[in-house]
C-alpha atoms as a PDB file:
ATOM      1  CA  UNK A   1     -17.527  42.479  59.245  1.00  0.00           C
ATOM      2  CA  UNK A   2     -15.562  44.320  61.102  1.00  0.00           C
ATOM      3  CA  UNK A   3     -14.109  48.358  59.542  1.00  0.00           C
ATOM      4  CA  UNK A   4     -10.890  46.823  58.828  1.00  0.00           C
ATOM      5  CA  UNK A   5     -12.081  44.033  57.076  1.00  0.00           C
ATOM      6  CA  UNK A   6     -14.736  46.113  54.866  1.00  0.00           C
ATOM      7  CA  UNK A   7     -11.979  48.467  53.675  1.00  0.00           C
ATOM      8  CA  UNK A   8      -9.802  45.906  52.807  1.00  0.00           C
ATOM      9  CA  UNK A   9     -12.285  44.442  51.021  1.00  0.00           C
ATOM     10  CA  UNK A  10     -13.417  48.052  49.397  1.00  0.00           C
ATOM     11  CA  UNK A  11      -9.252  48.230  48.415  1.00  0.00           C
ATOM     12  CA  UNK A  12      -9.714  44.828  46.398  1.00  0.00           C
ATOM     13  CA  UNK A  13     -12.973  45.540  44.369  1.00  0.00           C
ATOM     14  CA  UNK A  14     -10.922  48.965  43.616  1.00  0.00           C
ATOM     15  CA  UNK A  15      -7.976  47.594  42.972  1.00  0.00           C
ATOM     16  CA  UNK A  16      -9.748  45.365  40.857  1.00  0.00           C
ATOM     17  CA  UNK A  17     -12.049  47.880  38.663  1.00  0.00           C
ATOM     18  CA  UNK A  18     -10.600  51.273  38.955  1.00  0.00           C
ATOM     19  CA  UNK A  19     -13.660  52.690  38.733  1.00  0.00           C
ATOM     20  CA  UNK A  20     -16.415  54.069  40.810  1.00  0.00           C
ATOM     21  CA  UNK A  21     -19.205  56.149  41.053  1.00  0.00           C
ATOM     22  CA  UNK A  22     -19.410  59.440  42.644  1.00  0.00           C
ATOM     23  CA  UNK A  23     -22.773  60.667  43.673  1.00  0.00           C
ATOM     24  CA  UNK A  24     -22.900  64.393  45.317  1.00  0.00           C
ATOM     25  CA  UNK A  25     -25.756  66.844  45.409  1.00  0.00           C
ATOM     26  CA  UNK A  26     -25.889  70.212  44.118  1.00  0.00           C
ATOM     27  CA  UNK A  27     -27.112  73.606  46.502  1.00  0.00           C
ATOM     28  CA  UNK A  28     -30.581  72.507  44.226  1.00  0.00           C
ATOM     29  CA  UNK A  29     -30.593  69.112  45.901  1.00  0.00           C
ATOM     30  CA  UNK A  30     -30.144  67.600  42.636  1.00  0.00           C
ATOM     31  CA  UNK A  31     -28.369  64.491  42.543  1.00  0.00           C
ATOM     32  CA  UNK A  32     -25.191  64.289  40.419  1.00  0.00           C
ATOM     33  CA  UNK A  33     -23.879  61.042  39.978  1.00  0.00           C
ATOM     34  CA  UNK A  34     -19.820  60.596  38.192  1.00  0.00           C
ATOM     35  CA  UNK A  35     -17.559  57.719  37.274  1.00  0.00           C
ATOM     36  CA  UNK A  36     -14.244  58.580  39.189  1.00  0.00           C
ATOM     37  CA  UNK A  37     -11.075  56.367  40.036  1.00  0.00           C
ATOM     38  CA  UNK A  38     -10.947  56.352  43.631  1.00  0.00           C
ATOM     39  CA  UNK A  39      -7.976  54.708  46.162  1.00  0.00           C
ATOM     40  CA  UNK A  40      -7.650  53.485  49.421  1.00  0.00           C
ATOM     41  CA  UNK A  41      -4.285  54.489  50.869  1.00  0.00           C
ATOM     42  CA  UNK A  42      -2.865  52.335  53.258  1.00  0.00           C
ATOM     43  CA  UNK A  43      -2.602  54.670  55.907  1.00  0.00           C
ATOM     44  CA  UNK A  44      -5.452  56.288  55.889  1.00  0.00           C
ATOM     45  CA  UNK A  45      -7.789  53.346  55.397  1.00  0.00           C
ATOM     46  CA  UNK A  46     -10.838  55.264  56.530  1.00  0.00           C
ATOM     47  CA  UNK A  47     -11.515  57.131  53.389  1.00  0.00           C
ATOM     48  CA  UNK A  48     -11.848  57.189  49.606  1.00  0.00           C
ATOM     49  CA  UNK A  49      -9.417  59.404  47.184  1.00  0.00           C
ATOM     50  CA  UNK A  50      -9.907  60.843  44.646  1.00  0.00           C
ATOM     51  CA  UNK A  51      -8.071  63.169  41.984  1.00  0.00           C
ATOM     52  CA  UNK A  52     -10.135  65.984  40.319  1.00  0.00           C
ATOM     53  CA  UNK A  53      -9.807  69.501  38.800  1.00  0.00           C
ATOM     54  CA  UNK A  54     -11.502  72.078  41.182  1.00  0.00           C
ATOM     55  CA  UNK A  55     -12.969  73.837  38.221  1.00  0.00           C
ATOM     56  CA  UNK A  56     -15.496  70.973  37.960  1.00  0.00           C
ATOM     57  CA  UNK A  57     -18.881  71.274  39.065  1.00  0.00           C
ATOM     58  CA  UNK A  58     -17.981  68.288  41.906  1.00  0.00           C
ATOM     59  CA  UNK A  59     -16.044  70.543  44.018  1.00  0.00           C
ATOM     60  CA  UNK A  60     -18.697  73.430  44.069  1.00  0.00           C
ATOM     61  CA  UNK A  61     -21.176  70.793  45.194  1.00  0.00           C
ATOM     62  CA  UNK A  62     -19.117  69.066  48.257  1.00  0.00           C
ATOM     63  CA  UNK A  63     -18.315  72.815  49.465  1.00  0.00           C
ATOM     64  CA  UNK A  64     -21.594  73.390  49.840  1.00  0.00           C
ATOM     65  CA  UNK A  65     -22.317  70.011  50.254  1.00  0.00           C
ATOM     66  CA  UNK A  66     -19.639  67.385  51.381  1.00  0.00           C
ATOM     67  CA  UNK A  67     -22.113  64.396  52.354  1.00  0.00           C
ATOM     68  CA  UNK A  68     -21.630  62.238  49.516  1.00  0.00           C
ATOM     69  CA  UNK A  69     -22.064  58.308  48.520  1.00  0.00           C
ATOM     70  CA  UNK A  70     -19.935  56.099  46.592  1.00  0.00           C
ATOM     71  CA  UNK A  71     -21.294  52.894  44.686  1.00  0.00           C
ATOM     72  CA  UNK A  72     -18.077  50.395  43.862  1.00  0.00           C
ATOM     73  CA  UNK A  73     -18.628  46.801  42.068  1.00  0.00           C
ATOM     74  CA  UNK A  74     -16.870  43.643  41.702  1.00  0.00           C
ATOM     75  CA  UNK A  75     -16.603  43.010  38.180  1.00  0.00           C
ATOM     76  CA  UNK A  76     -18.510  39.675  38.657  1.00  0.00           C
ATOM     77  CA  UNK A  77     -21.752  41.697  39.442  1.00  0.00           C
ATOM     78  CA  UNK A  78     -23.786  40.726  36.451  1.00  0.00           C
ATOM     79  CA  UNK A  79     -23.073  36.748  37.022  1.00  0.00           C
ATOM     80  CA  UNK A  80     -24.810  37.372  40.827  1.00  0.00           C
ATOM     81  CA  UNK A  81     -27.389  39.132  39.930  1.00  0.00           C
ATOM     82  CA  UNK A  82     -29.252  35.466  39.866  1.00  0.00           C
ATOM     83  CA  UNK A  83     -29.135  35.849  43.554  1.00  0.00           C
ATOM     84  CA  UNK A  84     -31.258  38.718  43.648  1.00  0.00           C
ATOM     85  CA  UNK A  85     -34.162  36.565  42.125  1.00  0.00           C
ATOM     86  CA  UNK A  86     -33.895  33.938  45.499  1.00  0.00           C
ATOM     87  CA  UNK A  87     -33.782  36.333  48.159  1.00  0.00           C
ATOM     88  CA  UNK A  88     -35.857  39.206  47.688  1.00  0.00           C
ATOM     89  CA  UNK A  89     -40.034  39.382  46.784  1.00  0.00           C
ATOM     90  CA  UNK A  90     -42.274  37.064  45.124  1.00  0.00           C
ATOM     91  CA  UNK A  91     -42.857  37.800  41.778  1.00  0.00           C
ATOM     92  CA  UNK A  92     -46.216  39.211  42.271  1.00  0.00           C
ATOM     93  CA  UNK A  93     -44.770  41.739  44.526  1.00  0.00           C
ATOM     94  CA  UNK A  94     -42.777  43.164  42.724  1.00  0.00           C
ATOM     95  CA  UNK A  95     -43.187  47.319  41.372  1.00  0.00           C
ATOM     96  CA  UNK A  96     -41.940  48.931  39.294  1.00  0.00           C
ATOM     97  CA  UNK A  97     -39.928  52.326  39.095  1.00  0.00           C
ATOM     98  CA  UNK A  98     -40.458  54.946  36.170  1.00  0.00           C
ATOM     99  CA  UNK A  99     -37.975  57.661  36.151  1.00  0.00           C
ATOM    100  CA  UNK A 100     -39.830  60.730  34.293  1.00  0.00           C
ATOM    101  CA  UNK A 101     -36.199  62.339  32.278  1.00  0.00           C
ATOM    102  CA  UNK A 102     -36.899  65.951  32.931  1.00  0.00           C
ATOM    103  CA  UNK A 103     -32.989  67.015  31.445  1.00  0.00           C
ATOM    104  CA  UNK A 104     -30.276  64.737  30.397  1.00  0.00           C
ATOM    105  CA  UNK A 105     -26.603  66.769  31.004  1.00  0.00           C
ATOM    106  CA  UNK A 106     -23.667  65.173  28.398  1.00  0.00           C
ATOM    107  CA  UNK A 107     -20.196  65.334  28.395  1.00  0.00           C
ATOM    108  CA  UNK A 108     -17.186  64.241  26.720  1.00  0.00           C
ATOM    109  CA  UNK A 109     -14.193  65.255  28.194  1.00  0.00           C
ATOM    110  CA  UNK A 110     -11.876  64.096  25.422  1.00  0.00           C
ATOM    111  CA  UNK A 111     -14.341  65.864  22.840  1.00  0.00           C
ATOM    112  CA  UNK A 112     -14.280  69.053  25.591  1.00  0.00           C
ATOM    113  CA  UNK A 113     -18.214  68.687  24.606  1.00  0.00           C
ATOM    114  CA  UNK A 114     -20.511  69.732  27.181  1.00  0.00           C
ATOM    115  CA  UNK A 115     -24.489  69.888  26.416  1.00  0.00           C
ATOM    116  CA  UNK A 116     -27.662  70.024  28.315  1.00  0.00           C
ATOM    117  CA  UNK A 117     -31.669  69.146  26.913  1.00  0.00           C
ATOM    118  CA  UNK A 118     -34.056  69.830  28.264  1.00  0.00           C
ATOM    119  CA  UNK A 119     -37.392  67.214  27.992  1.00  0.00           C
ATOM    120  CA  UNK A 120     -40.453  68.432  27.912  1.00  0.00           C
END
C-alpha cells in the first residue's frame, strides 16, 4: 500500500468508529494506554489529531516523551478474528501471556473520580 492509500484507509476506520487508542509512556517508562477520538484532516494527511486538556497526564508524558502509538479498529474486528486461527501457529505452539496487575489506575471523567490500587 502505498502512504496515501493507508491514510485514507486510517480516515475510513476513523470515520467509521470515532474512537482510538492512545498509548504514550511516562518519564517512568510506564506505558499509558487512552481511548481518544482522533481525525485525519485532509490536508495534513500525515498525522493523527487529537483534542485534549493540557492538564492531563497525556501531555506531561509526550513533552517528555512524544514517541507514541495509536491502535484504530474496524468495527468488524471480532467477526475476523477467525482468520487469526488459519494463519498464524499450530495449536501446540501456541504460549501463553500472564500479565502480573501490579496497580490498576481508574477514572471516570463524568464522575470527576480518579483512584489508584495498588496489588500486592
Amino acid at each position: 500500500m502505498t502512504q496515501h492509500e493507508i491514510m485514507r484507509e486510517l480516515a475510513e476506520i476513523i470515520e467509521e468508529t470515532k474512537t482510538g487508542v492512545l498509548a504514550t509512556v511516562d518519564r517512568d517508562g510506564r506505558p499509558h494506554l487512552r481511548w481518544m477520538t482522533p481525525a485525519v484532516l485532509k490536508d495534513r494527511q500525515t498525522a493523527l489529531f487529537a483534542v485534549t486538556c493540557p492538564r492531563f497526564s497525556k501531555t506531561t508524558h509526550l513533552a517528555a516523551n512524544p514517541k507514541v502509538e495509536w491502535m484504530v479498529q474496524s468495527k468488524q474486528l471480532g467477526q475476523r478474528l477467525t482468520t487469526f486461527w488459519q494463519v498464524n501457529c499450530e495449536a501446540s505452539e501456541f504460549v501463553v501471556v500472564e500479565t502480573v496487575i501490579q496497580e490498576v489506575e481508574l477514572y471516570e471523567p463524568l464522575k470527576n473520580h480518579y483512584e489508584t490500587v495498588k496489588f500486592r
